[in-house]
Protein backbone atom coordinates (compact mmCIF):
# COMPACT_ATOMS: atom_id res chain seq x y z
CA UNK A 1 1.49 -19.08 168.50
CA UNK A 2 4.38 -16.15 168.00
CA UNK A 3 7.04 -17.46 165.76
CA UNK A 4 9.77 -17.74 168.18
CA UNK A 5 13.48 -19.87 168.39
CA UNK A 6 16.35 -20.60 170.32
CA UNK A 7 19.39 -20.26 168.60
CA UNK A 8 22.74 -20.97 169.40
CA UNK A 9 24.76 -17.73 169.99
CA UNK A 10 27.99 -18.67 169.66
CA UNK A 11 27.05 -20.14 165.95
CA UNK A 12 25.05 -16.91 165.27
CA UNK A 13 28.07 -14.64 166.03
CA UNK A 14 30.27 -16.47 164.12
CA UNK A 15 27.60 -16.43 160.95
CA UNK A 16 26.78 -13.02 161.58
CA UNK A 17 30.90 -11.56 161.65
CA UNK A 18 31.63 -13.42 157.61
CA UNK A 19 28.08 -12.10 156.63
CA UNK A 20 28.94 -8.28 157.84
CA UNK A 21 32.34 -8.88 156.14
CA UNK A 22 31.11 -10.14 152.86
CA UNK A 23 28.11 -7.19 152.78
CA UNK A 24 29.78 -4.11 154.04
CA UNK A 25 29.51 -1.17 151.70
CA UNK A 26 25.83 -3.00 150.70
CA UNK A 27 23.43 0.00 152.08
CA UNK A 28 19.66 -0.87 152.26
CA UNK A 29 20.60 -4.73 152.38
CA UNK A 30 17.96 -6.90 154.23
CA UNK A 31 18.59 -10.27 155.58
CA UNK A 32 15.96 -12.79 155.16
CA UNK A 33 15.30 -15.11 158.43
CA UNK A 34 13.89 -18.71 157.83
CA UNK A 35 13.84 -21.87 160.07
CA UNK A 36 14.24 -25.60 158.78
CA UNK A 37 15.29 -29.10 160.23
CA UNK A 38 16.74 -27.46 163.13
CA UNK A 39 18.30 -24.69 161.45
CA UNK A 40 17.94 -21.05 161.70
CA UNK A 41 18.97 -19.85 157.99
CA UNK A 42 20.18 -16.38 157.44
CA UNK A 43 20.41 -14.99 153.91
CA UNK A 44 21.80 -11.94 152.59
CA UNK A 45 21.93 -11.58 148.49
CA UNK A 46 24.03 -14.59 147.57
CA UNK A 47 25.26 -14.96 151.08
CA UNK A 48 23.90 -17.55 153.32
CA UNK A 49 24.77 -19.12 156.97
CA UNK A 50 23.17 -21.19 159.34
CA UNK A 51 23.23 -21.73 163.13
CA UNK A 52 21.80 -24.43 165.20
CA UNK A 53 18.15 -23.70 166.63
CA UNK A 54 14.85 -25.04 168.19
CA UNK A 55 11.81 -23.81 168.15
CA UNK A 56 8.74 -22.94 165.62
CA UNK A 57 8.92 -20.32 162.98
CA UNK A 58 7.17 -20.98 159.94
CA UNK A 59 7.61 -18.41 157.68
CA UNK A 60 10.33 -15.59 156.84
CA UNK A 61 11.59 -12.42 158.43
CA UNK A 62 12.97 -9.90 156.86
CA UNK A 63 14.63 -7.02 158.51
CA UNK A 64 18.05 -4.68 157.82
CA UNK A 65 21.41 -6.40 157.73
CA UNK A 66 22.81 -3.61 159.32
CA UNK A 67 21.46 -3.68 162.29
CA UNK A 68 21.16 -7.77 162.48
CA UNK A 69 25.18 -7.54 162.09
CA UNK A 70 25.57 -4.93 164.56
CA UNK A 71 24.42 -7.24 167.42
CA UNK A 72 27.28 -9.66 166.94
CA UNK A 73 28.83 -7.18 169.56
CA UNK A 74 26.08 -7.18 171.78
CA UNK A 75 24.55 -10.24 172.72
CA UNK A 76 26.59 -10.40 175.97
CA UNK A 77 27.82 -14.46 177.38
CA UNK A 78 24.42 -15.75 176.68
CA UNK A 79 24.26 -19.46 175.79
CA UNK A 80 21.04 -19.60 173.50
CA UNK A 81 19.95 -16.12 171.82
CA UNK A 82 16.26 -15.94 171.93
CA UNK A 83 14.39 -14.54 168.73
CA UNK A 84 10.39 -14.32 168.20
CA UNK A 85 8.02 -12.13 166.01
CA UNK A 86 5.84 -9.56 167.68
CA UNK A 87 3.74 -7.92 165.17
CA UNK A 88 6.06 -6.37 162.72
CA UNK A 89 8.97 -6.13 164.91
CA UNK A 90 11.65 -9.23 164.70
CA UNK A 91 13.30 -9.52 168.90
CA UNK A 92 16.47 -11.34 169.26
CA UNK A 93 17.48 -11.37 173.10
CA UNK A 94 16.98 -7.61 174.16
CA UNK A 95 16.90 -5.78 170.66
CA UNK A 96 14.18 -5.73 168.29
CA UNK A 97 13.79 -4.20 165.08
CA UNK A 98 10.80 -3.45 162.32
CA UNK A 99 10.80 -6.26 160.12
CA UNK A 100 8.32 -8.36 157.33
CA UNK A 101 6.73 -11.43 157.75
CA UNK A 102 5.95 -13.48 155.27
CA UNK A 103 4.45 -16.57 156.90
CA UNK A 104 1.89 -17.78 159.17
CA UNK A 105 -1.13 -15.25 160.35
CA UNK A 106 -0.14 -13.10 163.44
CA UNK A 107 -3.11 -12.32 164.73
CA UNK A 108 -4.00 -15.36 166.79
C-alpha cells in the first residue's frame, strides 16, 4: 500500500508559515516528511513542526522546502489535506512534487 495521510490543514498551515519564516534566504533546502504516533513531522535543518494526522506512512519524504511552503497559500478551506507517495512524486491535496523516499518498497 501507497504511503498516504490525512493531515490536519489548519495545523499544517500554521507549521508551514514559522518554517518558511525561519528558512527564507535557505536556497536548495529540503524538508524531510516522517509520520509517528499520530503525527505528521516536518523537518527543515534544525527546524521542526508537527501537525495532527492519520494514516500509514512508514518511511521519509524528502522534497524542496520551497515549494512545500509555497502551498500554505493554496490549499483552499479544506478540512484534512490529503498527502500520499506515487512513485517519486510526494501529492498533498492537488499539488505534487518530485521527491525521495526512503522507506518501505513502492513497487507493490
Amino acid at each position: 500500500m501507497a504511503p498516504s495521510l490525512s493531515v490536519s490543514r489548519g495545523e499544517l498551515v500554521e507549521a508551514l508559515k514559522m518554517m518558511a519564516a525561519f528558512s527564507r534566504g535557505k536556497q536548495g533546502a529540503e524538508t524531510a516528511l516522517a509520520f509517528a504516533s499520530g503525527q505528521l513531522t516536518l523537518k527543515t535543518g534544525v527546524i521542526r513542526k508537527t501537525a495532527p494526522a492519520d494514516g500509514t506512512w512508514d518511511g521519509e519524504a524528502r522534497v524542496s522546502s520551497r515549494w512545500l511552503f509555497s502551498l500554505r497559500t493554496t490549499l483552499g478551506d479544506m478540512e484534512q489535506v490529503p498527502f500520499r507517495i506515487d512513485g517519486d512524486r510526494l501529492h498533498i491535496g492537488g499539488y505534487s512534487a518530485p521527491c525521495q523516499w526512503d522507506g518501505d518498497d513502492l513497487s507493490g
